[in-house]
N, C-alpha and C. Protein backbone atom coordinates (compact mmCIF):
# COMPACT_ATOMS: atom_id res chain seq x y z
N UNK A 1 4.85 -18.31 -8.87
CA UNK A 1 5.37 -18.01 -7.55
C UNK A 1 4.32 -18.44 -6.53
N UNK A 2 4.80 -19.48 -5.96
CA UNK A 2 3.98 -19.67 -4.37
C UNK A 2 3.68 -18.85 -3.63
N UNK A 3 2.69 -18.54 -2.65
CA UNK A 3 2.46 -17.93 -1.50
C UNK A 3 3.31 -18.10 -0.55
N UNK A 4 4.35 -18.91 -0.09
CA UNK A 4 4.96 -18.43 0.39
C UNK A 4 6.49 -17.98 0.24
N UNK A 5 6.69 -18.43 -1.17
CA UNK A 5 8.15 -17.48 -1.76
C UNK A 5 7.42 -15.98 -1.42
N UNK A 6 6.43 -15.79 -1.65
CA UNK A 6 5.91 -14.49 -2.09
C UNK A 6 6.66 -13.49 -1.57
N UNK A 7 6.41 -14.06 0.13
CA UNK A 7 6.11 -13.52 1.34
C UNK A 7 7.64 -13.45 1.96
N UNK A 8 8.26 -14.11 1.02
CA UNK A 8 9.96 -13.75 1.32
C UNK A 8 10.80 -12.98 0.22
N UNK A 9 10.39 -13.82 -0.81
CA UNK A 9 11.36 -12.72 -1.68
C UNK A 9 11.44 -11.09 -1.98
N UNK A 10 10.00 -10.78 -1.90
CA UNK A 10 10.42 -9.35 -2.27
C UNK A 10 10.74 -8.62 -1.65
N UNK A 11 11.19 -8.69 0.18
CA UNK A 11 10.93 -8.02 1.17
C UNK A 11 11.92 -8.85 2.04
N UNK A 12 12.49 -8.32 3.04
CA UNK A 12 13.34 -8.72 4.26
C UNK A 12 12.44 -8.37 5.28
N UNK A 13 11.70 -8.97 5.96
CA UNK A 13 11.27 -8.08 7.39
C UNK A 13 12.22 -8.31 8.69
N UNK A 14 12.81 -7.64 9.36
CA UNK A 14 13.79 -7.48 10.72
C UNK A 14 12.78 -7.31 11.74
N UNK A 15 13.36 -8.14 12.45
CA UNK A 15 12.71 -8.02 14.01
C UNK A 15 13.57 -7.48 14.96
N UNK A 16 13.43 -6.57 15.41
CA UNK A 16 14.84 -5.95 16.21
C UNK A 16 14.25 -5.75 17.67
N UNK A 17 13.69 -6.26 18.82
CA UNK A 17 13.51 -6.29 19.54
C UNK A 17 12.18 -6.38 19.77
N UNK A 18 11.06 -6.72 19.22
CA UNK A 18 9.95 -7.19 18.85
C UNK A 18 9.22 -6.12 17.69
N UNK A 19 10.30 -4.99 17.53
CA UNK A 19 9.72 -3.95 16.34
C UNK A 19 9.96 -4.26 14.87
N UNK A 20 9.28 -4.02 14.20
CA UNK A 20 8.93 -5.15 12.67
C UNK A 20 9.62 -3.85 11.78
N UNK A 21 10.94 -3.53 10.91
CA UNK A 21 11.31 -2.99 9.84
C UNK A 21 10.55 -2.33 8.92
N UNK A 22 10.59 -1.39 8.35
CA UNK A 22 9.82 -1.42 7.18
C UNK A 22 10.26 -2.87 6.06
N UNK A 23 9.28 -2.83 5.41
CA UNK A 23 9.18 -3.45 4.11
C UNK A 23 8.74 -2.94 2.93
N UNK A 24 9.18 -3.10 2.13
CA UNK A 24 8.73 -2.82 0.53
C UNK A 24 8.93 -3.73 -0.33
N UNK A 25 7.69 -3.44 -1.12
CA UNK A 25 7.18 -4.19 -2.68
C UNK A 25 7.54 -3.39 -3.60
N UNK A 26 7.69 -4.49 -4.82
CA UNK A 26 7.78 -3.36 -6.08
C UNK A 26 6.43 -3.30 -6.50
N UNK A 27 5.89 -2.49 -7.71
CA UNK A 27 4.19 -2.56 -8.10
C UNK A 27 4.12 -3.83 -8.41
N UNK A 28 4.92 -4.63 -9.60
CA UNK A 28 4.44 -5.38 -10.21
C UNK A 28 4.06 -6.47 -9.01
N UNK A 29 4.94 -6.34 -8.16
CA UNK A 29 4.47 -8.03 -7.25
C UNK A 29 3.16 -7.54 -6.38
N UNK A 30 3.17 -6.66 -6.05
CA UNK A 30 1.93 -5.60 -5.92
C UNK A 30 0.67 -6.19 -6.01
N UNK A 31 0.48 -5.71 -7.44
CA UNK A 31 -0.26 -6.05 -8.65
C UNK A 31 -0.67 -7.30 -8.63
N UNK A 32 0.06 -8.48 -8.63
CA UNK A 32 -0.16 -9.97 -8.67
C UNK A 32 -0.65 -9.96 -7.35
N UNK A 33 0.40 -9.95 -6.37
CA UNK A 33 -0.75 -10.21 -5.17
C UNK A 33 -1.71 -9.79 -4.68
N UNK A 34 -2.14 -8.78 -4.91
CA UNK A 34 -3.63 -7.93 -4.62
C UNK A 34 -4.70 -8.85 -5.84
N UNK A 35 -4.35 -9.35 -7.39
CA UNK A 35 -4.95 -9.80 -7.68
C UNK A 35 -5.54 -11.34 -7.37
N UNK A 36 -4.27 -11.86 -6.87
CA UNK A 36 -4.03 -13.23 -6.64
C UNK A 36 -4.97 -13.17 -4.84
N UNK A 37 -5.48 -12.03 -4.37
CA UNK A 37 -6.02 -11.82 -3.55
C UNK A 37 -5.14 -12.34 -2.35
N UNK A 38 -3.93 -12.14 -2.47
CA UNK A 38 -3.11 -12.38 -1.30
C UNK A 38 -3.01 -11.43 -0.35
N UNK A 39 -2.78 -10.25 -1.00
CA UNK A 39 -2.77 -8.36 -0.43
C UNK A 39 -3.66 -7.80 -0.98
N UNK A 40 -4.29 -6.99 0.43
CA UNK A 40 -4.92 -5.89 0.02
C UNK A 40 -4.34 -4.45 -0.33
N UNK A 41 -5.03 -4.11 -1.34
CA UNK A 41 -3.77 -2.79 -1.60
C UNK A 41 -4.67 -1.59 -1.23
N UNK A 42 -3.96 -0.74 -0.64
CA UNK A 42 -4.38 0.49 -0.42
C UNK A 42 -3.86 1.76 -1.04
N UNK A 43 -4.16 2.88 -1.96
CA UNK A 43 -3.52 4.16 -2.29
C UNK A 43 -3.89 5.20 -1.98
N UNK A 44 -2.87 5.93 -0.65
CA UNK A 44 -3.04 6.41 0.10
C UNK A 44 -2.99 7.91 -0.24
N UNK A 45 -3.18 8.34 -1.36
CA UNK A 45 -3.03 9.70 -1.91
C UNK A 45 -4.44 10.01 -1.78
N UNK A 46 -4.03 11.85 -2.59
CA UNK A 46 -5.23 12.34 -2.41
C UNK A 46 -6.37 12.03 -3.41
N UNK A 47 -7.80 12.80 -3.05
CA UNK A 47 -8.87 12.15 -4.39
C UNK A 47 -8.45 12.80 -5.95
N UNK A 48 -7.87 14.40 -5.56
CA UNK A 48 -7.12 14.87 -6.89
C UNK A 48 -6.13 13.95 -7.52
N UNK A 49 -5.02 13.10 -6.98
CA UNK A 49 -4.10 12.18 -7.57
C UNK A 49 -5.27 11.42 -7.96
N UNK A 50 -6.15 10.85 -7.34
CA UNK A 50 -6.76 9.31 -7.92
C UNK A 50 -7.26 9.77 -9.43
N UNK A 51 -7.81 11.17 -9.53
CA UNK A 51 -8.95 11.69 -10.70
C UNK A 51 -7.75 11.53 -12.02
N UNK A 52 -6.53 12.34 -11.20
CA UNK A 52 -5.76 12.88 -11.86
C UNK A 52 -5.25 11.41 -12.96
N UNK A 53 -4.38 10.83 -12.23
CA UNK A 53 -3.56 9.21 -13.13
C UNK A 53 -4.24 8.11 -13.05
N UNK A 54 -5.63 7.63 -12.37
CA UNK A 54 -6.44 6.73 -11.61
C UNK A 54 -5.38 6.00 -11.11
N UNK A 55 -6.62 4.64 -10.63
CA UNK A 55 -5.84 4.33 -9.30
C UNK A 55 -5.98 2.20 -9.82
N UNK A 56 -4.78 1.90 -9.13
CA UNK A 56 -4.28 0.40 -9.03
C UNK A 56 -6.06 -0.54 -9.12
N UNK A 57 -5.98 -1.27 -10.05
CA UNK A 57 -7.71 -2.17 -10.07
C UNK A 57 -7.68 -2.84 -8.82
N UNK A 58 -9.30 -2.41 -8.31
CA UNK A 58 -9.14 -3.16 -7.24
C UNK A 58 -8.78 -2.53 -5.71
N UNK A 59 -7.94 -1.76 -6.15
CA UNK A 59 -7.34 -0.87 -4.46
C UNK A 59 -8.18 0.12 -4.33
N UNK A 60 -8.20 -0.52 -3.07
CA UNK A 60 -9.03 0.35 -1.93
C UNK A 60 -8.37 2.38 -2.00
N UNK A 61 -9.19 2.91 -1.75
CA UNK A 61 -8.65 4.25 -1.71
C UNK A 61 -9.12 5.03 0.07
N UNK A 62 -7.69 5.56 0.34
CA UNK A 62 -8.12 6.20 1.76
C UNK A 62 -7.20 6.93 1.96
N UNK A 63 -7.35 8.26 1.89
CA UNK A 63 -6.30 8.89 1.67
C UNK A 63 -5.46 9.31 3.35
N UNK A 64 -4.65 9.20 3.08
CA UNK A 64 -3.46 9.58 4.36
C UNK A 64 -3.56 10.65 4.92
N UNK A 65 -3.71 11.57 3.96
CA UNK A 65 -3.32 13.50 4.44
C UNK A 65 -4.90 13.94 4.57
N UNK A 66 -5.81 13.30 3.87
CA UNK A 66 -7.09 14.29 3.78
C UNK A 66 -8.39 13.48 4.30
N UNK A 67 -7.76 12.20 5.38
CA UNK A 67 -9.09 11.39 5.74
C UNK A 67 -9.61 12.47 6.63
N UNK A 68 -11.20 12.99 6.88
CA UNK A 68 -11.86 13.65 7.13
C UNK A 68 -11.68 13.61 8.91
N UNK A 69 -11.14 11.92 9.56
CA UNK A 69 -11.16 12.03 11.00
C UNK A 69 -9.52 12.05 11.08
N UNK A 70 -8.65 12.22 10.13
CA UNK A 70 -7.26 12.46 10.71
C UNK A 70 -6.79 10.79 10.66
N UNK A 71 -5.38 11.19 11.27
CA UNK A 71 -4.85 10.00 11.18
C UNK A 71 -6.01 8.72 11.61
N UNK A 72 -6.38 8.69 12.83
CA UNK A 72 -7.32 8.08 12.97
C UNK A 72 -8.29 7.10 12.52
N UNK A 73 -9.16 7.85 11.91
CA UNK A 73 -9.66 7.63 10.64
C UNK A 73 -9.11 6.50 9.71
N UNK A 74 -7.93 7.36 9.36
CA UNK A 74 -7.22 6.19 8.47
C UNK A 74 -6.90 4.83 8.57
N UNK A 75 -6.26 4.45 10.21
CA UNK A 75 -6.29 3.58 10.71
C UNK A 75 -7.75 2.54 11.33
N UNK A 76 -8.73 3.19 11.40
CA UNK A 76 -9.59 2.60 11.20
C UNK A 76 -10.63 2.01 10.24
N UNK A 77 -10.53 3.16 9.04
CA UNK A 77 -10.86 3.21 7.78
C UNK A 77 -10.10 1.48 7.71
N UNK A 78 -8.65 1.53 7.53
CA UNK A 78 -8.13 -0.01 6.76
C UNK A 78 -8.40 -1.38 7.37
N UNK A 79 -8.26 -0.86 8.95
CA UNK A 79 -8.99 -2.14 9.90
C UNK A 79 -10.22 -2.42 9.86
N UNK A 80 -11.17 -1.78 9.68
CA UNK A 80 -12.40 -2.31 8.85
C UNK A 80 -12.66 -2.83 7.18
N UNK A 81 -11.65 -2.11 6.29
CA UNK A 81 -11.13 -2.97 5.12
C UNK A 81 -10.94 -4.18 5.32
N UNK A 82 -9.91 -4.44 6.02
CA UNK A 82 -9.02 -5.74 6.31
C UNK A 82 -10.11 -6.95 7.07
N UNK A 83 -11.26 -6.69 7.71
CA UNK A 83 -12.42 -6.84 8.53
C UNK A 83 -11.62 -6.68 10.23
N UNK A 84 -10.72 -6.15 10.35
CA UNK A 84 -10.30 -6.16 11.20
C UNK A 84 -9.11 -7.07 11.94
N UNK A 85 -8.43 -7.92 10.74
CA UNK A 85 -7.49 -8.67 11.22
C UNK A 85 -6.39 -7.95 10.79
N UNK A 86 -5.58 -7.46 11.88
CA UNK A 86 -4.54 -6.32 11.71
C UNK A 86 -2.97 -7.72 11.04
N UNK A 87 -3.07 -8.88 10.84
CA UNK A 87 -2.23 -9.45 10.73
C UNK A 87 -2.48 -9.48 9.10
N UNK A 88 -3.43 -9.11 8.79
CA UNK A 88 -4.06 -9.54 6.89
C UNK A 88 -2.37 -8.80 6.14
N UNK A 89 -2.08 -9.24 5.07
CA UNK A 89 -1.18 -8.14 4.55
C UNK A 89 -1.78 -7.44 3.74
N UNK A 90 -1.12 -5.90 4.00
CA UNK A 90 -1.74 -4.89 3.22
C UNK A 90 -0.65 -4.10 2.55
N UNK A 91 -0.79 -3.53 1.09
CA UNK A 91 0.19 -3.08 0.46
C UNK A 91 -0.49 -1.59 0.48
N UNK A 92 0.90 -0.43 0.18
CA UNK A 92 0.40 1.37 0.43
C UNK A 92 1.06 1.53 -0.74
N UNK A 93 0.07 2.33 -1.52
CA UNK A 93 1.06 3.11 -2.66
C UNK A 93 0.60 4.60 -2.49
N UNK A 94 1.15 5.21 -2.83
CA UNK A 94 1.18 6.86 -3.18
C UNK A 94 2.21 7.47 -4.42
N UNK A 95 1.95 8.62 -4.47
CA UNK A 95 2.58 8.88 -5.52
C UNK A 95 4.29 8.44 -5.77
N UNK A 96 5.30 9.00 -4.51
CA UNK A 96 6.40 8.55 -4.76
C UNK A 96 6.95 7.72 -3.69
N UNK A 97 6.62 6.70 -2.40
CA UNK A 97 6.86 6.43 -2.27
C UNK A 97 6.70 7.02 -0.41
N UNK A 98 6.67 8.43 -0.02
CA UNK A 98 6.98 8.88 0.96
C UNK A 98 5.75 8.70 1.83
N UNK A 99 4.55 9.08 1.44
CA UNK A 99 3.44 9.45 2.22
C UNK A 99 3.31 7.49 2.46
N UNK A 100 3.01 6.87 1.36
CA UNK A 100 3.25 5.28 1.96
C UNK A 100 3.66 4.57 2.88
N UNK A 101 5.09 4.99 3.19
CA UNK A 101 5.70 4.99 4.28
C UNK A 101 5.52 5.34 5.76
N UNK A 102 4.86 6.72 5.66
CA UNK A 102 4.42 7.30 6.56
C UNK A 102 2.93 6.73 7.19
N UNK A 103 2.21 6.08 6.32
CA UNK A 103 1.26 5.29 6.68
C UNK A 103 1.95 3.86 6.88
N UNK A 104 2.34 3.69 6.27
CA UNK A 104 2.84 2.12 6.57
C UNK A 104 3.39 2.28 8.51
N UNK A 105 4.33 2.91 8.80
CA UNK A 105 4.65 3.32 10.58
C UNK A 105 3.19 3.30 10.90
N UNK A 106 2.59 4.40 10.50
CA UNK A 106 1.27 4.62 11.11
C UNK A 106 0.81 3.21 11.72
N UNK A 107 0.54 2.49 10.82
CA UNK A 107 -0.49 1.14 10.88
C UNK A 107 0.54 0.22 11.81
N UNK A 108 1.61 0.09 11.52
CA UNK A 108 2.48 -0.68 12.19
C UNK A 108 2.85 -0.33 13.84
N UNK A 109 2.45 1.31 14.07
CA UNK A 109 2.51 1.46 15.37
C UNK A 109 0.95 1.59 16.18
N UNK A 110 0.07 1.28 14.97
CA UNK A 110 -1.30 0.53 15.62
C UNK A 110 -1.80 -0.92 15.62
N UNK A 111 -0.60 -1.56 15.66
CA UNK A 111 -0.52 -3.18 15.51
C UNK A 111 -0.67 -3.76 14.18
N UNK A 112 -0.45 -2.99 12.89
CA UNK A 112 -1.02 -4.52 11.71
C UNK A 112 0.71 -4.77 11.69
N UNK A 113 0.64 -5.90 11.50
CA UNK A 113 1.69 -7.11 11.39
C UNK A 113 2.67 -6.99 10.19
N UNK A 114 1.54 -7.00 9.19
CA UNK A 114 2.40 -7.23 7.63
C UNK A 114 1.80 -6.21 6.39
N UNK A 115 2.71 -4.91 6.72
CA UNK A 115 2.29 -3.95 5.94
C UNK A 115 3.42 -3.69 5.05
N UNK A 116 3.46 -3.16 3.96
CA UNK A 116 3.88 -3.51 2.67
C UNK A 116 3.83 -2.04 2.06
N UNK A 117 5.25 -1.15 1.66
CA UNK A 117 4.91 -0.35 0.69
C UNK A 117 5.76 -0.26 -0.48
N UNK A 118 4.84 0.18 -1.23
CA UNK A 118 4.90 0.13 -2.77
C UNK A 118 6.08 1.43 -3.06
N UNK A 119 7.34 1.23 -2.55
CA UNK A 119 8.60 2.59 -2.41
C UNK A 119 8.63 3.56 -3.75
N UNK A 120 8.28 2.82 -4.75
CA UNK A 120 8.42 3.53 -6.12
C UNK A 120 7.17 4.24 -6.66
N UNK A 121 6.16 4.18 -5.90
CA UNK A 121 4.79 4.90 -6.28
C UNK A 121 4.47 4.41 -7.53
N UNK A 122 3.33 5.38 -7.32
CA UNK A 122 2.44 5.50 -8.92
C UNK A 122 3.74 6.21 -9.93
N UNK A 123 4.21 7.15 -9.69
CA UNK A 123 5.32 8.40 -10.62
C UNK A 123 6.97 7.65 -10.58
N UNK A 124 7.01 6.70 -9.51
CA UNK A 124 8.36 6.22 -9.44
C UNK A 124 9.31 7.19 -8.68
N UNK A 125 10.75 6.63 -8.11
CA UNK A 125 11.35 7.24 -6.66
C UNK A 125 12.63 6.42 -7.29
N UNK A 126 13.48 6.76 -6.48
CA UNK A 126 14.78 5.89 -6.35
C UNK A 126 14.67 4.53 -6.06
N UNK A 127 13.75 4.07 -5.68
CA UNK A 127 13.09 2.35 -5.57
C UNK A 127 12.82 1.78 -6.79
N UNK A 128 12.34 2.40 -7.70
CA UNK A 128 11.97 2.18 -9.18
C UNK A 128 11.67 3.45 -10.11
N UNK A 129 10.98 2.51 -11.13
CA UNK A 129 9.97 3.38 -12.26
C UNK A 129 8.70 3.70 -11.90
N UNK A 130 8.08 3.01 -10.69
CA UNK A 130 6.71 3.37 -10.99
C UNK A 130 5.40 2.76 -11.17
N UNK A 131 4.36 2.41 -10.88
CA UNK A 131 3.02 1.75 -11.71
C UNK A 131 3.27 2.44 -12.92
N UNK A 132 3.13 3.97 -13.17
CA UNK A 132 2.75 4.24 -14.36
C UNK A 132 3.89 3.71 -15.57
N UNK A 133 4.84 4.36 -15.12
CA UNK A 133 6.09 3.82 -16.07
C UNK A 133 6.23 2.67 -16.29
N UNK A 134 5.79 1.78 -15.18
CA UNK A 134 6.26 0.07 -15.85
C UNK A 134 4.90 -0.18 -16.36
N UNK A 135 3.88 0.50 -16.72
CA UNK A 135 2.86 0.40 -17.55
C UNK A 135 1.82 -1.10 -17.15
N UNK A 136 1.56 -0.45 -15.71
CA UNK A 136 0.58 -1.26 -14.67
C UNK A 136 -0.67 -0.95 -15.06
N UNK A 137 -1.46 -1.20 -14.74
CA UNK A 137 -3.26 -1.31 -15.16
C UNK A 137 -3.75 -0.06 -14.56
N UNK A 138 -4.35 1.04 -14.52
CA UNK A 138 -4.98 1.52 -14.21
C UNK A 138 -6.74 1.34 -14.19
N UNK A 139 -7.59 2.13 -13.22
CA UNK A 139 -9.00 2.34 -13.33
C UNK A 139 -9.34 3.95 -13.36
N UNK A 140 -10.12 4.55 -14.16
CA UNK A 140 -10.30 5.81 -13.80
C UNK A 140 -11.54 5.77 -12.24
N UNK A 141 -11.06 7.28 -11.71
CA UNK A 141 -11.55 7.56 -10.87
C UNK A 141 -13.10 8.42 -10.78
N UNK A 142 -14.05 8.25 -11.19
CA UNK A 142 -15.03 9.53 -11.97
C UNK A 142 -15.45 9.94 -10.61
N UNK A 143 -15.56 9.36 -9.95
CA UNK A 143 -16.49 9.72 -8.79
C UNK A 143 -15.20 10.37 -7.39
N UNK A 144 -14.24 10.26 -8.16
CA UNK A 144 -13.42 11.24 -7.05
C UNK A 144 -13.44 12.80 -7.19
């Protein structure tokens, strides 16, 4: 898959009056593109989830609900990930799909461009099975 099928097939983005839709990935394309270093992935749960199932190789960890400066934080936390190009694409996973989302608006109503969530989580949602279930790579977390 090319870089730029990538960037169409798994996702529809709508422009409805210059406001950008959500979008969603499944893990596996996820997975490839975070490795293929196309997306950066972020999992936006807490440090107990990361200890608990670990976390996607490679993804960044910042959690949504428990960053220490609040939403804030979070949004700055990834714009310094990203080095600050709010257009980079970035993928959100969490456990089922919801808190992802909720960061994904977040970032999108602080300008990043092409944010990406992972609807089926780590545990899986009505979007899918899951990282864990479709038996995606994990890293343990020791230091969470």
């Amino acid at each position: 898959m090319n870089t730029r099928s990538f960037l169409l097939a798994p996702v529809l983005v709508l422009t409805l009056g210059g406001a950008v839709q959500a979008a969603d990935i499944d893990a596996g394309e996820a997975l490839q593109a975070a490795h293929e270093q196309r997306m950066v992935l972020v999992d936006v749960r807490t440090p107990a989830e990361w200890k608990q199932t670990g976390v996607a190789p490679g993804a960044a960890r910042i959690s949504v609900t428990e960053h220490p400066q609040g939403e804030s934080g979070f949004v700055a936390e990834v714009a310094a990930l990203l080095g600050g190009d709010r257009s980079r694409p970035v993928a959100l996973i969490c456990r089922t799909g919801r808190r992802s989302a909720l960061a994904e608006r977040l970032l999108e109503r602080s300008g990043f461009t092409q944010v990406y969530n992972v609807a089926e989580g780590m545990a899986g949602s009505s979007a899918g099975p899951g990282w864990l279930a479709r038996g995606l790579p994990t890293e343990p977390c020791p230091s969470c």
